[in-house]
Protein backbone atom coordinates (compact mmCIF):
# COMPACT_ATOMS: atom_id res chain seq x y z
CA UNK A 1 30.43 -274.43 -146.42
CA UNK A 2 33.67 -273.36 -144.41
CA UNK A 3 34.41 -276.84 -142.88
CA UNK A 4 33.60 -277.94 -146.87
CA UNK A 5 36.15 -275.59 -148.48
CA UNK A 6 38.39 -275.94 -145.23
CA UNK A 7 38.75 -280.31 -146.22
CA UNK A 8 39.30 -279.06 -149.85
CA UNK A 9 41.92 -277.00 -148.93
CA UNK A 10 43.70 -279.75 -146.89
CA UNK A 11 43.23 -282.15 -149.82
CA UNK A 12 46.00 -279.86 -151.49
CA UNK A 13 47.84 -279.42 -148.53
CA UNK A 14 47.27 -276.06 -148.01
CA UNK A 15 48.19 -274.58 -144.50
CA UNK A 16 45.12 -273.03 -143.92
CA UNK A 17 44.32 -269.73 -142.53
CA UNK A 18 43.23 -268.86 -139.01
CA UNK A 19 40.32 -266.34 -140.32
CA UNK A 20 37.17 -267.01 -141.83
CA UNK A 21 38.00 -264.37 -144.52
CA UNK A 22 41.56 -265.92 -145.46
CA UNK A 23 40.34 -269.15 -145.95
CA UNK A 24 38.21 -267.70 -148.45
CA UNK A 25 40.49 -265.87 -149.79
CA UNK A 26 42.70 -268.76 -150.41
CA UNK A 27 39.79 -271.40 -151.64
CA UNK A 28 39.56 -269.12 -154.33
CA UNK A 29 42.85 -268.99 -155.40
CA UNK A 30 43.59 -272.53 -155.47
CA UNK A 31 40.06 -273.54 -156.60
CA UNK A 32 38.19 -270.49 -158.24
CA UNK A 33 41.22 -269.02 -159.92
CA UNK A 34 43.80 -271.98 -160.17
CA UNK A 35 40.96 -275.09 -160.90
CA UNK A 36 37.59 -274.85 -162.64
CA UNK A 37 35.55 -274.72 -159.49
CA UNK A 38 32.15 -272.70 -160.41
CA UNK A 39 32.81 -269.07 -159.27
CA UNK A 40 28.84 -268.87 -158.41
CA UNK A 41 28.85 -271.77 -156.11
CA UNK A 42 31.81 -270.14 -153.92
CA UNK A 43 30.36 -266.26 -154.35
CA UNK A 44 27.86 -268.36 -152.18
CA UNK A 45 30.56 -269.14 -149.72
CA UNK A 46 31.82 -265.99 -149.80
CA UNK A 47 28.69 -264.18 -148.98
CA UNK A 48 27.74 -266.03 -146.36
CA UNK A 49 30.47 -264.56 -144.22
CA UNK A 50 28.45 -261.18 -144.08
CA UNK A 51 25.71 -263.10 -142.41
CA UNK A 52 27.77 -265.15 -140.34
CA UNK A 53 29.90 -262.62 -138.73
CA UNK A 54 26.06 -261.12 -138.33
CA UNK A 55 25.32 -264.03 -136.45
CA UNK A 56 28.11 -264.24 -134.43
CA UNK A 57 28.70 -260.92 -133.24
CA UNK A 58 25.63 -258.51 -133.98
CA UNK A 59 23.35 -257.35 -131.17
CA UNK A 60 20.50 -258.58 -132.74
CA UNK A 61 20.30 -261.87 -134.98
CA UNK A 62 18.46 -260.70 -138.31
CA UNK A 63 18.70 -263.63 -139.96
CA UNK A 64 14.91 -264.94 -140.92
CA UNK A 65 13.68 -268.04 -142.54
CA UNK A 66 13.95 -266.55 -146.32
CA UNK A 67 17.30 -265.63 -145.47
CA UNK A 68 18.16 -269.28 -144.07
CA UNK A 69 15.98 -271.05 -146.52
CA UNK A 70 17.98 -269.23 -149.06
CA UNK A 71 21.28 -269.60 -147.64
CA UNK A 72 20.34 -273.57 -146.83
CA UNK A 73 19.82 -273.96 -150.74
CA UNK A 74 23.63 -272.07 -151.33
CA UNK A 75 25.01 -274.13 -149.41
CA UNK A 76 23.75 -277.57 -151.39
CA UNK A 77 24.94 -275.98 -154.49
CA UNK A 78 28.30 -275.23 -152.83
CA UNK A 79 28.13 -278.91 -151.84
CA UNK A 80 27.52 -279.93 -154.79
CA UNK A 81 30.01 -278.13 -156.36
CA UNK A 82 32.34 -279.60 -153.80
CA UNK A 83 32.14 -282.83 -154.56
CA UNK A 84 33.45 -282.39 -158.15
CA UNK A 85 36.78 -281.95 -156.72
CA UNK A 86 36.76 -284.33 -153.84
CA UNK A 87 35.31 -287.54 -154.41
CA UNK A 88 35.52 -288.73 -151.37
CA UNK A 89 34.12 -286.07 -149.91
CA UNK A 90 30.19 -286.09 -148.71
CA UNK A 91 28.10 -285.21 -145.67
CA UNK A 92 25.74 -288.18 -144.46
CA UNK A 93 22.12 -287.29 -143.26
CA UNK A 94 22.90 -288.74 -139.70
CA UNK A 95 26.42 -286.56 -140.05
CA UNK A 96 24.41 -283.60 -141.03
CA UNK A 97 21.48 -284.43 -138.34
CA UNK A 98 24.40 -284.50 -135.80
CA UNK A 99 25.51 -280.69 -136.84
CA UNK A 100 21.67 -279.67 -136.86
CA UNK A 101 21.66 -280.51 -133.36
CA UNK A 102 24.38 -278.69 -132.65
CA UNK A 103 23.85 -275.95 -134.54
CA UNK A 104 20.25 -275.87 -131.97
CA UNK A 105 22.43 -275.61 -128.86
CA UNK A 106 23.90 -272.92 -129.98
CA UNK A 107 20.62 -270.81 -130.28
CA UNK A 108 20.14 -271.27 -134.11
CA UNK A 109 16.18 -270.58 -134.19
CA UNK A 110 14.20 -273.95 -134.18
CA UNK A 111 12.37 -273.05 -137.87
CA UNK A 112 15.62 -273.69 -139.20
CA UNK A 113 16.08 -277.34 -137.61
CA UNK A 114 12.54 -277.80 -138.28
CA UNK A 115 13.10 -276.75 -141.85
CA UNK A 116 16.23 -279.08 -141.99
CA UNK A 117 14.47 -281.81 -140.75
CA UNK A 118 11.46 -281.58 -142.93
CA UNK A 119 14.59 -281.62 -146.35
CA UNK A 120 15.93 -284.32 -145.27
CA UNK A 121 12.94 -286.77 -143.96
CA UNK A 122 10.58 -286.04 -146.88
């Protein structure tokens, strides 16, 4: 959802912020407050910072599958929702597979690329 609302910011030139929370901040000026984007769709953007900063710097990474099974389907609507204001603008599956395997180098618990993988293939 960052890199998402990070492209949408550079579609209206924007210089865009070096923090996580400023580029929120600023997506929702020029999109929430100053287009019609759908203020649900980037509350989910918003809170996924909490569990972000979570994973990135806690001790312990409490993050389960409800919580990423519910954060997966946030971040289609925020997609979704995206795409509204950027035509152009889309993830493919291989794109997204790419990221997934990524995202498993990192450490990102296999349920969730399992759980990706099972979305996307049927």
């Amino acid at each position: 959802m960052f890199l998402c609302a990070k492209a949408l910011l550079v579609k209206k030139n924007c210089k865009i912020p070096k923090s996580h929370r400023g580029l929120i901040q600023l997506f929702s000026l020029k999109y929430v407050h100053e287009d019609d984007f759908n203020y649900n769709a980037y509350n989910y953007l918003s809170s996924s910072q909490s569990d972000r900063e979570s994973a990135d710097y806690g001790a312990r990474d409490n993050i389960d599958e409800r919580i990423a099974k519910r954060r997966i389907n946030h971040a289609e609507e925020f997609l979704k929702e995206a795409k509204k204001f950027y035509n152009l603008f889309f993830i493919s599956i291989s794109n997204l597979i790419i990221c997934l395997k990524f995202i498993i180098n990192l450490g990102i618990p296999k349920y969730l690329y399992t759980y990706f993988n099972k979305l996307l293939m049927g």
